[in-house]
Protein backbone atom coordinates (compact mmCIF):
# COMPACT_ATOMS: atom_id res chain seq x y z
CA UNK A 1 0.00 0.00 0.00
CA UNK A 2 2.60 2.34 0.33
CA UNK A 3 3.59 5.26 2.61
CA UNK A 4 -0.14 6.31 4.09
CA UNK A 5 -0.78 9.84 5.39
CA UNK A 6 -3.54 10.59 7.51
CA UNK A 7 -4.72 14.06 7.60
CA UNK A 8 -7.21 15.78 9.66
CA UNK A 9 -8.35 18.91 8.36
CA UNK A 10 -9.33 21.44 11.28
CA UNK A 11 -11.05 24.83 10.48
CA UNK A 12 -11.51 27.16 13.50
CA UNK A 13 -14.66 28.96 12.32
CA UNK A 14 -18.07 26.64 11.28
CA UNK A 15 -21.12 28.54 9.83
CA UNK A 16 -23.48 26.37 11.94
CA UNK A 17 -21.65 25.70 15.43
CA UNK A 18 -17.81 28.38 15.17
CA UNK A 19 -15.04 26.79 16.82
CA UNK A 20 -16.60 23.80 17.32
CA UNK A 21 -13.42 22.16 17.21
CA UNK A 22 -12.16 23.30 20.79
CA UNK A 23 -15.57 22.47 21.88
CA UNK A 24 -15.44 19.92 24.72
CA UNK A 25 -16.51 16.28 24.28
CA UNK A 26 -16.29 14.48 27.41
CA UNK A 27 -13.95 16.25 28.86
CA UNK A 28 -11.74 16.75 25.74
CA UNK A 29 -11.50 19.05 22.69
CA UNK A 30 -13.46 17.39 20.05
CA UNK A 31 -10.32 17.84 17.56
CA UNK A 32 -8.79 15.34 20.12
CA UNK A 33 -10.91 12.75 19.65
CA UNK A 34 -10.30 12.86 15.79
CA UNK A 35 -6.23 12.71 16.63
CA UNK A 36 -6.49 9.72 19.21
CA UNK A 37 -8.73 7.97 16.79
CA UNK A 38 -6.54 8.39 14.22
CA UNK A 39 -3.60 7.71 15.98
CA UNK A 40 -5.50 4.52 16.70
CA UNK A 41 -5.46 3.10 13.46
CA UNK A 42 -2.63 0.68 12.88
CA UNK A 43 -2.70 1.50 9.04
CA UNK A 44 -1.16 4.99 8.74
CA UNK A 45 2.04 5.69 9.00
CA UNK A 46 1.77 9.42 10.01
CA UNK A 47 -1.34 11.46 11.08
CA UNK A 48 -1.13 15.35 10.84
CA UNK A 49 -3.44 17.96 11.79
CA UNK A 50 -3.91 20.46 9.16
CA UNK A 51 -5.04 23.45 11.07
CA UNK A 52 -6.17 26.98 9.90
CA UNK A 53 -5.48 29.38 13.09
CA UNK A 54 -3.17 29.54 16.32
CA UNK A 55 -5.81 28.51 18.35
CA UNK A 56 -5.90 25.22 16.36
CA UNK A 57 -2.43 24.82 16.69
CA UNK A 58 -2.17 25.11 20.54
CA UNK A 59 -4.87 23.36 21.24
CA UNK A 60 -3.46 20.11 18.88
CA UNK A 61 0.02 20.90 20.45
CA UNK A 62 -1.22 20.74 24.04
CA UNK A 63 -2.98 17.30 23.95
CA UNK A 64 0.69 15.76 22.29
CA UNK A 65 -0.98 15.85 18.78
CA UNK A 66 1.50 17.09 15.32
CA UNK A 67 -0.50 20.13 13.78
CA UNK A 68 0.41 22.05 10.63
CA UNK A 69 -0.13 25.71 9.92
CA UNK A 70 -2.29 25.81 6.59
CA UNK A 71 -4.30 28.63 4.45
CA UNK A 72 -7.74 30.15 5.84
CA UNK A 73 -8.31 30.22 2.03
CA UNK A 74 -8.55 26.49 1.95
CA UNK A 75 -12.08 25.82 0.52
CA UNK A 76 -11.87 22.49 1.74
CA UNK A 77 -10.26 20.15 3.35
CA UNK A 78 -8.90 18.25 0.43
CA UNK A 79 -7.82 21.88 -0.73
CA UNK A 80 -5.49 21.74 2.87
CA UNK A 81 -4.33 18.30 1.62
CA UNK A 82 -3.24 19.70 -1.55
CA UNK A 83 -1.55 22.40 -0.02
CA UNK A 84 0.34 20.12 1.94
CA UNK A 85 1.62 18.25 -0.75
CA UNK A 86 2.37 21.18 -3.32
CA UNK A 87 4.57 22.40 -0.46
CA UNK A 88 6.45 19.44 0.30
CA UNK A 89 5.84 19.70 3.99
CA UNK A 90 4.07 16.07 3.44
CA UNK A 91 5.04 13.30 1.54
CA UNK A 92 3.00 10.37 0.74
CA UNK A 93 1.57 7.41 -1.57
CA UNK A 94 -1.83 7.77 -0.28
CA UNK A 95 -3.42 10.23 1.59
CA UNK A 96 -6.43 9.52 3.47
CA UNK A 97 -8.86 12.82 4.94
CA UNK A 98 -10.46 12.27 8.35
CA UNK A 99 -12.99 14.90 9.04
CA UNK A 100 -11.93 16.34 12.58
CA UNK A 101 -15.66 16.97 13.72
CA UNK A 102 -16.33 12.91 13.73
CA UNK A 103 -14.88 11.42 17.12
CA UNK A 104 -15.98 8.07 16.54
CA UNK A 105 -14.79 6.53 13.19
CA UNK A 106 -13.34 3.14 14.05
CA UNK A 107 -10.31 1.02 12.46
CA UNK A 108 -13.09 -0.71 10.78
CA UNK A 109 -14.19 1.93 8.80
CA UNK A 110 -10.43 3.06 7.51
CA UNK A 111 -10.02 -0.93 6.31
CA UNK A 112 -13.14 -0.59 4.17
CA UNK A 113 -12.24 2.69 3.06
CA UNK A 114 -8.19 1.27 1.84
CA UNK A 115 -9.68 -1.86 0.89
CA UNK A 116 -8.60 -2.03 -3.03
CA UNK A 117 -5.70 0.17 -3.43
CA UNK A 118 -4.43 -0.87 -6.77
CA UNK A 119 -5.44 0.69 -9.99
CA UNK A 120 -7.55 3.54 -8.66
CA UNK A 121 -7.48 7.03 -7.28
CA UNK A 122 -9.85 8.27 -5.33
CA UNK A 123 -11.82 6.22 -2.68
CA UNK A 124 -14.30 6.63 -0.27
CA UNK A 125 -17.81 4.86 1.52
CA UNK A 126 -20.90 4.90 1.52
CA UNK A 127 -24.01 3.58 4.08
CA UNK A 128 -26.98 1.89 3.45
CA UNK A 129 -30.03 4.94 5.03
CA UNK A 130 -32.14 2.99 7.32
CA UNK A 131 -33.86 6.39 8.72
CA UNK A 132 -36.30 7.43 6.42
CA UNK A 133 -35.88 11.06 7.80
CA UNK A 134 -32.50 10.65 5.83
CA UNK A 135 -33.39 10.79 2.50
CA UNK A 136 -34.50 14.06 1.91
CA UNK A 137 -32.51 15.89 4.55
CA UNK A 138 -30.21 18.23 2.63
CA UNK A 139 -27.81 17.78 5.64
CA UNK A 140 -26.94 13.55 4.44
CA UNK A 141 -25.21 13.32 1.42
CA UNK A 142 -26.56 10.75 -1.00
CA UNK A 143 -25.03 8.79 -3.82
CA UNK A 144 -25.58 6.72 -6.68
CA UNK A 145 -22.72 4.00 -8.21
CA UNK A 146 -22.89 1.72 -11.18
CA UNK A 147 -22.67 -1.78 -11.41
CA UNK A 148 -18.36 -1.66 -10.25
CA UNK A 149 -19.33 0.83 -7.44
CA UNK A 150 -17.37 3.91 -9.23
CA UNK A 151 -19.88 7.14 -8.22
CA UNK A 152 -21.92 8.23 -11.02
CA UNK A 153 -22.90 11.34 -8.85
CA UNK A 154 -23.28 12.41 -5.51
CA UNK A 155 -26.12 15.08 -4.31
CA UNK A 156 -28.17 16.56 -0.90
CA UNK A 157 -31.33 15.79 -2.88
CA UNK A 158 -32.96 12.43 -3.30
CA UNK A 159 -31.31 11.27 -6.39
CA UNK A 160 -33.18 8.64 -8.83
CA UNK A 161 -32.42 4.78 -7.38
CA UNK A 162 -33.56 1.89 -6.22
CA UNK A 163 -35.78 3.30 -3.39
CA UNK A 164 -35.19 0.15 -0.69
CA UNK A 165 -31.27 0.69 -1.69
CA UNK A 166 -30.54 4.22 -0.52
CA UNK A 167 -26.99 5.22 -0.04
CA UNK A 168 -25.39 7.89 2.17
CA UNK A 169 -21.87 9.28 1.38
CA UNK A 170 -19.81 8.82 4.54
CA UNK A 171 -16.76 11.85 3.85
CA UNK A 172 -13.78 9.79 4.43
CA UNK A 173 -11.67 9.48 1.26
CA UNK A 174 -8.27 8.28 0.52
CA UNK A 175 -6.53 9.67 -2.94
CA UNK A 176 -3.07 8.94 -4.25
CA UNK A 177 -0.58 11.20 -4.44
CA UNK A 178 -0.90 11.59 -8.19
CA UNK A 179 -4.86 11.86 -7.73
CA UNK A 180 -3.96 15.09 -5.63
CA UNK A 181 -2.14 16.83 -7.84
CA UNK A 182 -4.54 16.45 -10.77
CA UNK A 183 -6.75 17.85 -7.96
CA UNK A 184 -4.82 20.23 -7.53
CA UNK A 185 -5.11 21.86 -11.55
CA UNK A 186 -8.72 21.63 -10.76
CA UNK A 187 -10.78 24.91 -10.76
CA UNK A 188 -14.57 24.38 -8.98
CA UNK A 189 -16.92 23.24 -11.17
CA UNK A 190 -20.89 24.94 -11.65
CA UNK A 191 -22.10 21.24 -10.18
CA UNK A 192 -19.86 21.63 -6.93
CA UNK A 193 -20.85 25.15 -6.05
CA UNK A 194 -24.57 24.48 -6.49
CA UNK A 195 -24.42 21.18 -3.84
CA UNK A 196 -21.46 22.45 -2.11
CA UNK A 197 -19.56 19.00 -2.84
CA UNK A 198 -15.94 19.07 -3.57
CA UNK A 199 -16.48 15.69 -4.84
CA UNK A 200 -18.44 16.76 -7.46
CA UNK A 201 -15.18 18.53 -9.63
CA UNK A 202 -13.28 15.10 -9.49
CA UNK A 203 -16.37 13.54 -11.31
CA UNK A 204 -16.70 16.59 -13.41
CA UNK A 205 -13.59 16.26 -14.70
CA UNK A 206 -13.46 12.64 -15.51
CA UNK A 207 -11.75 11.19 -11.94
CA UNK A 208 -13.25 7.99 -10.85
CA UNK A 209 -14.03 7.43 -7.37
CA UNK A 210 -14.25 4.04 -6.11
CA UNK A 211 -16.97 3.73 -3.34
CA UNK A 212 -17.00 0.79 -0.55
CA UNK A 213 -19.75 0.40 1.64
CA UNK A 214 -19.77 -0.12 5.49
CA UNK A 215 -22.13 -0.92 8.26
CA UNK A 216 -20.07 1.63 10.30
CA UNK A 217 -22.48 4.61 11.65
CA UNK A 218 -20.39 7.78 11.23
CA UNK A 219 -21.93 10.37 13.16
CA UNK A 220 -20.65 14.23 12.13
CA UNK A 221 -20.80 16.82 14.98
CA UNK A 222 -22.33 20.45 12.92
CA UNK A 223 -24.51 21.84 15.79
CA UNK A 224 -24.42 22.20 19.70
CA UNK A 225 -27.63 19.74 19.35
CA UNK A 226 -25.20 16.98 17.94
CA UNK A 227 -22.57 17.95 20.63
CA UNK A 228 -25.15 16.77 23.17
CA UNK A 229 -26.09 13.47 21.58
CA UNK A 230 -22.14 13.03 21.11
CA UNK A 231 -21.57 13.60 24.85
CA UNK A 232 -24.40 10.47 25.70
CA UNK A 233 -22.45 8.32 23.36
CA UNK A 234 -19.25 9.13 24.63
CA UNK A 235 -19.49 6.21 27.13
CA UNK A 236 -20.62 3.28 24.87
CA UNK A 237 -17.29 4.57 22.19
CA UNK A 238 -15.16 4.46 25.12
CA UNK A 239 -16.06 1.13 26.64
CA UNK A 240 -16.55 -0.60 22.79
């Protein structure tokens, strides 16, 4: 498989919940829980931070964690990925992104995700909806693969499938190093502005993403609400 990078994106400001990232999660900042996690995993061979402010940076410094000073420009946090390889400060075969606002995405979930390596470039999972609520929330991204399980496209709307086969996107994706510099000549696309998916310019510009599904529940942290549930589930993650 290669040298394999993990890297945690970590923005200080979020439209719904700001600087949700020092927020405490039993007892701990919840950008913590994404580094321990990580850290976890016996796959990577290096997990990095990519952080956008000093407060970031202390914070990851303080709990023993490596953190990276990268662009507030960053659009996204494959954009800090890129920027980490077009400066050289990183070097890797594959690069994997773990969103820092999810505390509990197991070892499991990485092996699905780095499950077929060879001859792709892009990979990432997807979840069978069970909660009918799901579907048409614009907040759960949904997707659609063909018969191989490449993505045809991903969207926030319902999109055209078999309705008792309904797919969520789970935003974990591993790219080669090559992957991320064609990513990296990339301009946004109409189709990614309008859904506000990244993911969206890769297929728009003929990338294939390979898409492996899991039973894993990955549950995203975007409100003070979800901080709350996260806290009552704290004790069942740490006793698993």
């Amino acid at each position: 498989m290669g040298n394999t990078i993990c890297v945690i994106p970590a923005r200080l400001e979020a439209s719904r919940f700001p600087e949700k990232l020092l927020a405490l999660l039993g007892g701990k900042p919840l950008i913590q829980w994404a580094w321990e996690g990580a850290k976890n995993v016996s796959l990577f061979d290096q997990v990095v931070v990519a952080v956008d402010s000093k407060e970031l940076l202390d914070c990851v410094e303080n709990f023993g964690g490596e953190a990276i000073l990268t662009s507030k420009e960053c659009a996204s946090g494959t954009d800090r990925l890129v920027e980490l390889q077009q400066s050289r400060q990183l070097e890797g075969d594959i690069w994997v992104n773990w969103q820092g606002d999810e505390p509990f995405i197991t070892e499991a979930a990485i092996s699905s995700l780095l499950q077929s390596l060879s001859g792709g470039e892009i990979w990432t999972l997807k979840k069978k909806i069970t909660k009918e609520e799901e579907i048409a929330s614009p907040h759960v991204v949904k997707v659609v693969c063909d018969e191989r399980g490449r993505a045809l496209y991903f969207s926030r709307s319902c999109i055209p499938s078999d309705q008792k086969n309904i797919y969520k996107h789970i935003g974990l994706y591993a790219y080669t190093d090559s992957a991320l510099s064609k990513i990296a000549q990339l301009p946004p696309c109409a189709l990614e502005k309008q859904e506000r998916l990244e993911q969206l310019r890769f297929l728009y510009n003929g990338m294939q993403i390979q898409v492996h599904e899991t039973d894993q529940e990955i549950f995203g942290i975007d409100t003070k609400e979800e901080l709350a549930i996260a806290e009552r589930m704290c004790y069942n993650y740490m006793h698993l």
